[in-house]
N, C-alpha and C. Protein backbone atom coordinates (compact mmCIF):
# COMPACT_ATOMS: atom_id res chain seq x y z
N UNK A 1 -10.22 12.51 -13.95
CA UNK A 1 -9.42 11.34 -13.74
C UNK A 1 -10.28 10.10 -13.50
N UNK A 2 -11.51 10.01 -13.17
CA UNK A 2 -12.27 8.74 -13.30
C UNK A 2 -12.48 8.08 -13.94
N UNK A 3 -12.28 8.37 -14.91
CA UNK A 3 -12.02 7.52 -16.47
C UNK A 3 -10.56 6.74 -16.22
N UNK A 4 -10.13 7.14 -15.33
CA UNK A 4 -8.80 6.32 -15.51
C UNK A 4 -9.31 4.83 -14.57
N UNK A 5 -9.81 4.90 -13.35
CA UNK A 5 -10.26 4.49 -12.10
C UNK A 5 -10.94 3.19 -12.94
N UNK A 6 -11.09 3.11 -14.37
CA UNK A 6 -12.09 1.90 -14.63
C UNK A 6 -11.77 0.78 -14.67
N UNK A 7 -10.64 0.69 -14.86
CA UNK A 7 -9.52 -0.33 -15.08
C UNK A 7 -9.07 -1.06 -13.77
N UNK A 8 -9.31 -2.25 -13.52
CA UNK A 8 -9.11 -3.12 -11.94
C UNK A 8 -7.79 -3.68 -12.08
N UNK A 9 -6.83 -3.70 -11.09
CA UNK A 9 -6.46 -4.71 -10.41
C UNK A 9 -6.59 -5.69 -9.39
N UNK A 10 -6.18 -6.90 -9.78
CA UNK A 10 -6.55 -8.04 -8.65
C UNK A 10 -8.24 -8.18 -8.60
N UNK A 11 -8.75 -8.43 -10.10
CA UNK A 11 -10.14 -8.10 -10.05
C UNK A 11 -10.42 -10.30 -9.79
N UNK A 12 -11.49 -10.73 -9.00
CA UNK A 12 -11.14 -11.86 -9.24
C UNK A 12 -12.90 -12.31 -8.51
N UNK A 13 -13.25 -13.53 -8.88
CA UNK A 13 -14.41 -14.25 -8.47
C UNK A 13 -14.32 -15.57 -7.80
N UNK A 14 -14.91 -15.41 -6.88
CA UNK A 14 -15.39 -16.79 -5.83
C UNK A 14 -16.85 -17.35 -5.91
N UNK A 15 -16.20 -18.59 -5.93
CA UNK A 15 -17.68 -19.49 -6.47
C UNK A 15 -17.77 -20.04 -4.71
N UNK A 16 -19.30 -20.55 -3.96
CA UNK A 16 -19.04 -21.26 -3.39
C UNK A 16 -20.39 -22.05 -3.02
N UNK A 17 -19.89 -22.86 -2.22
CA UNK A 17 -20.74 -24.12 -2.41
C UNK A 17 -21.76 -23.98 -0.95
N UNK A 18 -23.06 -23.72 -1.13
CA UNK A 18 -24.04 -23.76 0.30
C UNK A 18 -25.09 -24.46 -0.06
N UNK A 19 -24.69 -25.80 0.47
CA UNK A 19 -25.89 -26.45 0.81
C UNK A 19 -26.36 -26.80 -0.76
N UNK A 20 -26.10 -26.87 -1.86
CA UNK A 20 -26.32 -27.28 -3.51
C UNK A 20 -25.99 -26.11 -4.08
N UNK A 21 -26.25 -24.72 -3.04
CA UNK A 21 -26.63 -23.29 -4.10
C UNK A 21 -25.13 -22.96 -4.43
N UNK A 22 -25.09 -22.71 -5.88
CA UNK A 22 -23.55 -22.12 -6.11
C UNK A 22 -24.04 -20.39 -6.07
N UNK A 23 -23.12 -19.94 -4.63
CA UNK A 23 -23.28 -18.16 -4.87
C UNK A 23 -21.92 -17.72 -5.31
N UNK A 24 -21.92 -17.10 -6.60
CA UNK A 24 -20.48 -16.55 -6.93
C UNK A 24 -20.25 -14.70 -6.17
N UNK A 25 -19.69 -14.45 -5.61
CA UNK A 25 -19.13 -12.94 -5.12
C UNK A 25 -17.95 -12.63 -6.27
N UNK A 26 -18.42 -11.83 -6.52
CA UNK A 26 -17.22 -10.73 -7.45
C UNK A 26 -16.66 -9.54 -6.87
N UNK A 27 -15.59 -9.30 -7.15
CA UNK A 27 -14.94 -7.64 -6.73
C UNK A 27 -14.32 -7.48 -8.26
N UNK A 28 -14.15 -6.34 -7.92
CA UNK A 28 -13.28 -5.89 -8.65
C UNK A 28 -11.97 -5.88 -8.88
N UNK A 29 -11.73 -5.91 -7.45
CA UNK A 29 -10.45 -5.32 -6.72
C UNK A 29 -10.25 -3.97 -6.60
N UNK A 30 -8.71 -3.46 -6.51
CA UNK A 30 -9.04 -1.95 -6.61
C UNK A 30 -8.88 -1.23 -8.07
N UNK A 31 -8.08 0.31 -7.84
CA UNK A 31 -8.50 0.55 -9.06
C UNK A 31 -6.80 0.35 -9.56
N UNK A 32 -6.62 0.15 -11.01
CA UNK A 32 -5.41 0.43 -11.30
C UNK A 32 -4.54 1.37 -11.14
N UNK A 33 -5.15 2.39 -10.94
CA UNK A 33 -4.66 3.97 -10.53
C UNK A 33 -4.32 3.99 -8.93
N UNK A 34 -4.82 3.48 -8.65
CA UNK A 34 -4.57 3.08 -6.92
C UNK A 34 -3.36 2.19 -6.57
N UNK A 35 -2.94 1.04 -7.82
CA UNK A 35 -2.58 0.32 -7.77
C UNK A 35 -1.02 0.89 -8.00
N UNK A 36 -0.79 1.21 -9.38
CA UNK A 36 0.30 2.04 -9.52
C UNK A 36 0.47 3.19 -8.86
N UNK A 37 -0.02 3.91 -8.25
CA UNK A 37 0.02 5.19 -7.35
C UNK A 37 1.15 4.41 -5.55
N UNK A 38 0.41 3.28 -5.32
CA UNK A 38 0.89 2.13 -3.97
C UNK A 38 2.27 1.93 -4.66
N UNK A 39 2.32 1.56 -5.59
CA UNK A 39 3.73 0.92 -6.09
C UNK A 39 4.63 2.35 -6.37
N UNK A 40 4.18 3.84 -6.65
CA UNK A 40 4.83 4.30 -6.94
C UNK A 40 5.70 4.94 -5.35
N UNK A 41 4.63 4.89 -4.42
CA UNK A 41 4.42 5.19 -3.34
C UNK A 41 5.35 4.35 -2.23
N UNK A 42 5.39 3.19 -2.82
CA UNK A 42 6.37 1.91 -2.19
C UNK A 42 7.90 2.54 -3.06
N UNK A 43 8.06 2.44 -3.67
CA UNK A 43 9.73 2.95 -4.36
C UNK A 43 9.73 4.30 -3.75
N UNK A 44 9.29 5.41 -3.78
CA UNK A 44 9.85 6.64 -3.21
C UNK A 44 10.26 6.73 -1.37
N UNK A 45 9.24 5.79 -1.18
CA UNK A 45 9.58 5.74 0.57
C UNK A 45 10.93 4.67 0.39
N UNK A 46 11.37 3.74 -0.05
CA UNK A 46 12.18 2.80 0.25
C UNK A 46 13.44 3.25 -0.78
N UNK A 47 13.39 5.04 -1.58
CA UNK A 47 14.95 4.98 -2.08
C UNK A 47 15.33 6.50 -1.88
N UNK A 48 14.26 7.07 -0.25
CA UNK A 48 14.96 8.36 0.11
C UNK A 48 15.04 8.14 1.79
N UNK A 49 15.40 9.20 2.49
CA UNK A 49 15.86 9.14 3.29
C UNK A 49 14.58 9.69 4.32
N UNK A 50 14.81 9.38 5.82
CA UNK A 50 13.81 10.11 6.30
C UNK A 50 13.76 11.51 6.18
N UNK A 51 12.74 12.12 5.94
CA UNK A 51 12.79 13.60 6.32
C UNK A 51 11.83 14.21 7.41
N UNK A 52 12.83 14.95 7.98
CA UNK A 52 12.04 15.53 9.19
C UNK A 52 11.84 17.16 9.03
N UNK A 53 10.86 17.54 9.31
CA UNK A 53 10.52 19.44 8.96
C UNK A 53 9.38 19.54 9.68
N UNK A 54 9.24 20.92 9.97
CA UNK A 54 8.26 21.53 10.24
C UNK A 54 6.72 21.01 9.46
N UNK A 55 6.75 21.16 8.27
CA UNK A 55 5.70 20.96 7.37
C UNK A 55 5.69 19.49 7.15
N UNK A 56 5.23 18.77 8.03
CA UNK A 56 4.96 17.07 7.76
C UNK A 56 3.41 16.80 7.23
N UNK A 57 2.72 17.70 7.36
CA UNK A 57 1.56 17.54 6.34
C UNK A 57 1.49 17.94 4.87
N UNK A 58 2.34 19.60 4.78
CA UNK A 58 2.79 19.29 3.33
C UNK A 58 3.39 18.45 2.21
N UNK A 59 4.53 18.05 3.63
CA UNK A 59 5.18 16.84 2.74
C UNK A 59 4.60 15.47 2.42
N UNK A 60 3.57 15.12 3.41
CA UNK A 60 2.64 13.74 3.03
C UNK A 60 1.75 13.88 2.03
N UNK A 61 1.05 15.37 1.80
CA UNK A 61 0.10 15.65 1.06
C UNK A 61 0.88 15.54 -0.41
N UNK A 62 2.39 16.28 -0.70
CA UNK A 62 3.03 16.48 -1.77
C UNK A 62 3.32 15.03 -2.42
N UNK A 63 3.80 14.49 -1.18
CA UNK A 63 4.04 12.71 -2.19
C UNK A 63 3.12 12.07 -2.43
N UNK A 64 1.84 11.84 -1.81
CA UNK A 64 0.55 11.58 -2.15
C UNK A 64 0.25 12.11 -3.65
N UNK A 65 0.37 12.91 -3.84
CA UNK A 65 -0.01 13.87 -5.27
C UNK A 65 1.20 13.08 -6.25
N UNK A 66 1.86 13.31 -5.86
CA UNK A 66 2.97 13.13 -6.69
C UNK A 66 3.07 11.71 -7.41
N UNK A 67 2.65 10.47 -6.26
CA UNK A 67 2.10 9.14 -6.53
C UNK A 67 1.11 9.13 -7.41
N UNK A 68 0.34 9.72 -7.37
CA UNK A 68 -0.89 9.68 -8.06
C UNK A 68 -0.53 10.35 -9.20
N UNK A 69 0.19 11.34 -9.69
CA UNK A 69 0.77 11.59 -11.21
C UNK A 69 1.76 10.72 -11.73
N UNK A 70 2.70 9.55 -10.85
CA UNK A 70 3.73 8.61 -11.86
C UNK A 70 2.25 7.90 -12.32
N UNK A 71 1.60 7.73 -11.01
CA UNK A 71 -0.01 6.71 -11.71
C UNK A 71 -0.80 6.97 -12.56
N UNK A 72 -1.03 8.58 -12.85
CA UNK A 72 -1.63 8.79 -13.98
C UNK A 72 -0.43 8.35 -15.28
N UNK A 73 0.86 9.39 -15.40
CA UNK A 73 1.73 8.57 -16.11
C UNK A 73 1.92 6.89 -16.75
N UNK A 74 1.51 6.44 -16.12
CA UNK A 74 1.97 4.50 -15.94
C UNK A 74 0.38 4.05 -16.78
N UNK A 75 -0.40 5.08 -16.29
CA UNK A 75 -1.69 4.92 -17.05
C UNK A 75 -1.87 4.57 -18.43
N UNK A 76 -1.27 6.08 -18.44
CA UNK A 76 -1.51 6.86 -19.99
C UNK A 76 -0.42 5.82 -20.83
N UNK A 77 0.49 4.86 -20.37
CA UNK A 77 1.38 4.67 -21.04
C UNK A 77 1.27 3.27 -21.28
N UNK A 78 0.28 2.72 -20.35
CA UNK A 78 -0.18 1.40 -20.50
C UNK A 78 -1.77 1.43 -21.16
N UNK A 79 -1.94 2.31 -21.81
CA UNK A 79 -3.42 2.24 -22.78
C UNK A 79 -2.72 2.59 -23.96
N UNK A 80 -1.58 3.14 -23.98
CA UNK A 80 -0.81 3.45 -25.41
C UNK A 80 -0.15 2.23 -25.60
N UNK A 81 0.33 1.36 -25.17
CA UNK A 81 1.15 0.21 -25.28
C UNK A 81 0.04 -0.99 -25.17
């Protein structure tokens, strides 16, 4: 999956001014896969309900995963498009 990770969001550069010297800082931002994984991660918490169980680490670990496959999905579908 690191091949996916190459692709930035919110990648952006700052120029700034010291004393005559222009120093520019770059990021990247993060990765796109990170990006859509947060967003997929933001809609599933805000269109279910709380759940409460025994297994609250399975269940954080399972939607975690699960984010990260609509993100591989959203990937694969935005290098085809």
């Amino acid at each position: 999956m690191k091949d996916k990770e190459i692709e930035s969001a919110f990648p952006h550069e700052a120029v700034y001014d010291f004393k005559g010297d222009k120093i520019v800082i770059a990021s990247p931002g993060m990765s796109l896969r990170d990006w859509f994984a947060g967003m997929a991660l933001q809609g599933l918490l805000a269109s279910i309900a709380p759940v409460q169980g025994t297994d609250k680490n399975g269940l954080l670990k399972g939607t975690a995963i699960r984010c990260y496959e609509y993100a591989d999905a959203m990937i694969t579908i935005h290098r085809d498009y």
